[in-house]
N, C-alpha and C. Protein backbone atom coordinates (compact mmCIF):
# COMPACT_ATOMS: atom_id res chain seq x y z
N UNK A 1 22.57 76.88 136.32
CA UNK A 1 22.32 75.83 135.36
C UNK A 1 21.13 75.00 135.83
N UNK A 2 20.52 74.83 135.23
CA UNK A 2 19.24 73.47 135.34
C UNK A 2 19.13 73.06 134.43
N UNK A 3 17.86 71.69 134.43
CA UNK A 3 17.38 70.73 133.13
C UNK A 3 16.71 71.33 132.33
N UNK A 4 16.33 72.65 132.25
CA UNK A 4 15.17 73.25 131.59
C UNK A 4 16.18 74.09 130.77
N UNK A 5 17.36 74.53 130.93
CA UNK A 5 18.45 75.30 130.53
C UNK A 5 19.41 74.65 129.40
N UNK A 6 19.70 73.62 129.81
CA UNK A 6 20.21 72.31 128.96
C UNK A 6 19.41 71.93 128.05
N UNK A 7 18.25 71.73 128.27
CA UNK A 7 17.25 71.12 127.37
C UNK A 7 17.43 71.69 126.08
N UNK A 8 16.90 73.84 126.29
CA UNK A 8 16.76 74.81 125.62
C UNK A 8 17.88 74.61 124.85
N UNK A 9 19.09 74.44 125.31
CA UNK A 9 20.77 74.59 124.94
C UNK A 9 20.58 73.38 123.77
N UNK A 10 20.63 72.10 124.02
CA UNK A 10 20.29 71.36 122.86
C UNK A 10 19.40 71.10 121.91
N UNK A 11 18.00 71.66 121.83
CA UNK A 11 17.51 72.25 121.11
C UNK A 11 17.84 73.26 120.06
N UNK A 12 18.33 74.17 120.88
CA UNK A 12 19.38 75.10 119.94
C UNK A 12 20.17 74.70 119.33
N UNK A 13 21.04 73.67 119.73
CA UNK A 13 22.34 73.39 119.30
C UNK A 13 22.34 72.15 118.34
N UNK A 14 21.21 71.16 118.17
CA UNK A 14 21.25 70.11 116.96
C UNK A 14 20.83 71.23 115.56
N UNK A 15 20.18 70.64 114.68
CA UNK A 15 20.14 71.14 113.20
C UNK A 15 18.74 70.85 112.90
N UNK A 16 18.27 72.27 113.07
CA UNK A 16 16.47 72.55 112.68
C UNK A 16 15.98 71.94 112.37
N UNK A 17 16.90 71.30 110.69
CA UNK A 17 16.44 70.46 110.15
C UNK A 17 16.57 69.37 109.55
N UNK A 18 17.10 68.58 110.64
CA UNK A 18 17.26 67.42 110.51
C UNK A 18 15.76 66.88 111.04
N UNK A 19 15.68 65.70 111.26
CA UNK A 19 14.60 64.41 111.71
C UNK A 19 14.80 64.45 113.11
N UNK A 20 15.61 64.70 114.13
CA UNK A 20 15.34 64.92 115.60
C UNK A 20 14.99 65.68 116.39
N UNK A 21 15.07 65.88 117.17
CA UNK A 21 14.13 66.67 118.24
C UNK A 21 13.17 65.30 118.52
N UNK A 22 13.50 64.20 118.91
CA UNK A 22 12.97 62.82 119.75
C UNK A 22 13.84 63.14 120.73
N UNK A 23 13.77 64.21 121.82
CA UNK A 23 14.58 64.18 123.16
C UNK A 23 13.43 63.82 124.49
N UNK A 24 14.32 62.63 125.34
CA UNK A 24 13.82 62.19 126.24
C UNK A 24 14.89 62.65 127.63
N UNK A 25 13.85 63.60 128.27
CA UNK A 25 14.49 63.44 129.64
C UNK A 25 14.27 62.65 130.83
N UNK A 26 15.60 62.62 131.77
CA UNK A 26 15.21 61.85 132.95
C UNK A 26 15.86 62.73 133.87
N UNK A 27 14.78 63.01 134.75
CA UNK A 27 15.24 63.87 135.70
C UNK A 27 15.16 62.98 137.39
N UNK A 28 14.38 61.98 137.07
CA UNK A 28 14.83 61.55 138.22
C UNK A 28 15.69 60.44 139.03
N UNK A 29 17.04 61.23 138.63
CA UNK A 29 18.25 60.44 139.02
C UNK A 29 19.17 61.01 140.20
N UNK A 30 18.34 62.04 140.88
CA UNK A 30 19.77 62.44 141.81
C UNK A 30 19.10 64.11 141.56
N UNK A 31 20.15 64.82 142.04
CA UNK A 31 20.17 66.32 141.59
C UNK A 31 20.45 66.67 139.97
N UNK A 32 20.88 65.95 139.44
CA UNK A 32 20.73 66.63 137.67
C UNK A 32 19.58 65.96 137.19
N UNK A 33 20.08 65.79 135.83
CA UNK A 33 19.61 64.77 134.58
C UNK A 33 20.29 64.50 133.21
N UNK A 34 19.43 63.85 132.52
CA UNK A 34 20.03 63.28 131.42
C UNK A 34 18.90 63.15 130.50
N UNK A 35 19.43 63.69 129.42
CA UNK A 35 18.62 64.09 128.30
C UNK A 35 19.65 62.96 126.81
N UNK A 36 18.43 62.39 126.37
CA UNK A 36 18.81 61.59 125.21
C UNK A 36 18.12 62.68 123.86
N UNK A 37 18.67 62.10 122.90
CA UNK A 37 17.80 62.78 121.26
C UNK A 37 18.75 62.05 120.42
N UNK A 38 17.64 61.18 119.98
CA UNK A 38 18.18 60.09 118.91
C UNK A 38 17.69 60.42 117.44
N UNK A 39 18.06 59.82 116.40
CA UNK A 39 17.42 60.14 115.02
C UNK A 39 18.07 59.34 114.05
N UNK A 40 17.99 59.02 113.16
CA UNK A 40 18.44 58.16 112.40
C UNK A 40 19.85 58.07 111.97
N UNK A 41 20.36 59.00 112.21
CA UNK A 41 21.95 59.02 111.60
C UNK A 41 22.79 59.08 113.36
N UNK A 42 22.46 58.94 114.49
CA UNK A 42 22.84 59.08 115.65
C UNK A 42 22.03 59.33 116.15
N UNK A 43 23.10 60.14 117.84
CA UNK A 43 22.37 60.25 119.00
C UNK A 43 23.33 61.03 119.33
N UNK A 44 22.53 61.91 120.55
CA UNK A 44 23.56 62.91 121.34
C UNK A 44 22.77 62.40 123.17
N UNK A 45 23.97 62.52 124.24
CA UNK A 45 23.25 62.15 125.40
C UNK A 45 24.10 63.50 126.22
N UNK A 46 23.28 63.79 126.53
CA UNK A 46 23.50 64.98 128.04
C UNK A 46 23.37 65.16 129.09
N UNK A 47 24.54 64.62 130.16
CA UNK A 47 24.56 64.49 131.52
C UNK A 47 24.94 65.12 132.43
N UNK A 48 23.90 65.69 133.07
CA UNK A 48 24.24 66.68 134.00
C UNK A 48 24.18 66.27 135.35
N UNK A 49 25.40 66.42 136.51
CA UNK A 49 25.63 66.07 137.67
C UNK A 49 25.02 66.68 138.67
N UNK A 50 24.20 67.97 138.29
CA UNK A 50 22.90 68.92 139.50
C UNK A 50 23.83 69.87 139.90
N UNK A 51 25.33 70.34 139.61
CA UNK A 51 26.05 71.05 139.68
C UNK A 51 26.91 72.01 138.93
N UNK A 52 27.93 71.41 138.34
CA UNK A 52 28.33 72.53 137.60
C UNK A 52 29.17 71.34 136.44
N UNK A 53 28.83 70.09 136.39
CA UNK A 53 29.72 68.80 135.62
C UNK A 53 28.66 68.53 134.40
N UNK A 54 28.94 68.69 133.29
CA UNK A 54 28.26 68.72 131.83
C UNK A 54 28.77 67.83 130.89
N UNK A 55 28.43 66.50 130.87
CA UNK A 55 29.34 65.56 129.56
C UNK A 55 28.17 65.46 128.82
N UNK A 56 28.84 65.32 127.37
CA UNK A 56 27.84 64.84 125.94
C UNK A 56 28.87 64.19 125.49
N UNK A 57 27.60 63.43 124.48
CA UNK A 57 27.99 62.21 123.90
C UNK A 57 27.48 62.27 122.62
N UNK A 58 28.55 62.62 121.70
CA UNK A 58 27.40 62.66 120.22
C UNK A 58 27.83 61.74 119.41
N UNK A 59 27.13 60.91 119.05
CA UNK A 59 27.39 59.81 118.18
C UNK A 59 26.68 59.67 116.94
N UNK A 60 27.70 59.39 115.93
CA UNK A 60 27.27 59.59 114.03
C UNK A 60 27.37 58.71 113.49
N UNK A 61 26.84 57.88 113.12
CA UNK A 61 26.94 56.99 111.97
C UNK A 61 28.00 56.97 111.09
N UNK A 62 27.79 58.24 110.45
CA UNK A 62 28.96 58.59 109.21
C UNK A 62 29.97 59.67 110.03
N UNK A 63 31.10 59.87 110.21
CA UNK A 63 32.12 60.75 110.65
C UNK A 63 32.09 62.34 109.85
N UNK A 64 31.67 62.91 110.99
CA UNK A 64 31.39 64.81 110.36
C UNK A 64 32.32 65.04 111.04
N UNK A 65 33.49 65.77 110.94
CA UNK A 65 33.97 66.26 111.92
C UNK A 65 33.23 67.60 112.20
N UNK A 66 33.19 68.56 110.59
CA UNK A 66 32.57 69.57 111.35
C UNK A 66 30.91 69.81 111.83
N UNK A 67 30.22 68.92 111.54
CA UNK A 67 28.79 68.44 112.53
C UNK A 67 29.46 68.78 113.62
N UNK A 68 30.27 68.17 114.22
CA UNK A 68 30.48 67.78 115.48
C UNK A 68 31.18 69.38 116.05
N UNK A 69 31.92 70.14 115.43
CA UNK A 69 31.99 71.33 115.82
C UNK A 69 31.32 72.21 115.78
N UNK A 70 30.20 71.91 115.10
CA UNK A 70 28.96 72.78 115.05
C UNK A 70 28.33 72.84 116.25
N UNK A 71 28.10 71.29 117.16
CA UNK A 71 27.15 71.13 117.66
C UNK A 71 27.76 71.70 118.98
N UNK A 72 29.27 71.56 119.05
CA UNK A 72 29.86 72.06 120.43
C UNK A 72 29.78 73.53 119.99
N UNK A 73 30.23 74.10 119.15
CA UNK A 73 29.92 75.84 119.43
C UNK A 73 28.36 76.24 119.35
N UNK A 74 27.82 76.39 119.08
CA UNK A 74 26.43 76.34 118.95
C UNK A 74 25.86 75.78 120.58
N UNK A 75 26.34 74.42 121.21
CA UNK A 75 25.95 74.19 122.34
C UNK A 75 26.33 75.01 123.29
N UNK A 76 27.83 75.71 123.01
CA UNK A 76 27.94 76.88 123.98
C UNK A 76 27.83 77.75 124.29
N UNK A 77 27.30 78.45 122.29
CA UNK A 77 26.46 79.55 122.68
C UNK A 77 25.26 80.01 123.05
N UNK A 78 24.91 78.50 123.64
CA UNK A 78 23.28 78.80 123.95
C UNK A 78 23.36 78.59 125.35
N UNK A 79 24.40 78.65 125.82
CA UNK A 79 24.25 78.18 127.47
C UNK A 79 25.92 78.88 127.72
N UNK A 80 25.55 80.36 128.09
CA UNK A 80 27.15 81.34 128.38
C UNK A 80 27.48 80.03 129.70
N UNK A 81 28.70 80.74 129.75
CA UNK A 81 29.60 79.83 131.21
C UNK A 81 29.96 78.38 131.29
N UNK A 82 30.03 77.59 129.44
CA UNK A 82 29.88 76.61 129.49
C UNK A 82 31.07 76.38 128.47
N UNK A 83 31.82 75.88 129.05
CA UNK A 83 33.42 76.02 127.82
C UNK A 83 34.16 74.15 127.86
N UNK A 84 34.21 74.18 126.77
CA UNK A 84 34.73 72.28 126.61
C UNK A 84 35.97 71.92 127.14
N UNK A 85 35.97 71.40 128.38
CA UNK A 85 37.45 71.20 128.63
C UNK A 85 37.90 69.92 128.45
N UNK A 86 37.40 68.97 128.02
CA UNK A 86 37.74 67.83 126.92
C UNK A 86 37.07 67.48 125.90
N UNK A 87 37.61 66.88 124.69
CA UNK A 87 36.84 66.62 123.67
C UNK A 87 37.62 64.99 123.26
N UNK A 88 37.14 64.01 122.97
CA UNK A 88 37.46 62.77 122.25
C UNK A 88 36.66 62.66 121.14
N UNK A 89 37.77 62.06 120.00
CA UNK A 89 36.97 61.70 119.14
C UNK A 89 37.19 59.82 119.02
N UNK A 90 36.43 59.19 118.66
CA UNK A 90 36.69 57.94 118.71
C UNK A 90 36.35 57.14 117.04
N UNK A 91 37.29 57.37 116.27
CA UNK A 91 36.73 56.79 114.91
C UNK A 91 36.24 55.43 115.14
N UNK A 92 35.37 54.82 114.28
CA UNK A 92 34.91 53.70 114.41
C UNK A 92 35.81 52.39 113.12
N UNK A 93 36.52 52.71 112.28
CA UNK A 93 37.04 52.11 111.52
C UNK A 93 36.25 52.16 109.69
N UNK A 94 36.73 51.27 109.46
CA UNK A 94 35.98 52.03 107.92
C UNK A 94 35.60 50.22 106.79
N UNK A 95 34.44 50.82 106.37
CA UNK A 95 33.69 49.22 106.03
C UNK A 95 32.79 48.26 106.99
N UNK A 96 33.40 47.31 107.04
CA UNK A 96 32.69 46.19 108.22
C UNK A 96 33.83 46.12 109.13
N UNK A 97 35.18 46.90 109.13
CA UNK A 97 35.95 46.62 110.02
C UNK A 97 35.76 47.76 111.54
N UNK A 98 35.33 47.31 112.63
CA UNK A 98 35.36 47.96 114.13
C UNK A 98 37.01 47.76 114.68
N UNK A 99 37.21 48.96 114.62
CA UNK A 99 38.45 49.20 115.60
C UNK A 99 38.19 50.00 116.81
């Protein structure tokens, strides 16, 4: 695994054609990195520990569920050996109300 591998992997794995592909990496934090890609309806963040530890963070404006399963199968098939062993979803509430 490396940052150049991940990168490729989320590239692959957002939606051609949407408005993003604004991904910013930072590689100098340690042995991994962390890759942002923001766009108007969200953001996804990708943190890699320089080892074998992989969290994302995809965050939507409007609630897709299946966006959001898109982006995890699709993220795994672009990077074999990479399987979700947790997933949260965190609704945000509905209107002006935050829960």
């Amino acid at each position: 695994l490396s940052s150049k591998i991940l990168r490729e992997g989320l590239f692959k794995a957002v939606d051609s054609d949407s408005e993003n592909n604004n991904v910013t990496e930072f590689d100098d934090l340690g042995d991994g990195c962390l890759l942002v890609d923001t766009w108007m309806g969200g953001s996804i963040v990708v943190l890699w520990d320089g080892r074998n530890h992989v969290d994302i963070n995809l965050f939507t404006y409007e609630e897709d569920f299946e966006q959001a399963t898109a982006f995890e199968e699709n993220f795994s098939l672009a990077i074999p050996g990479l399987q979700t062993m947790l997933r949260d979803e965190h609704p945000r509430g509905m209107g002006r109300v935050v829960s």
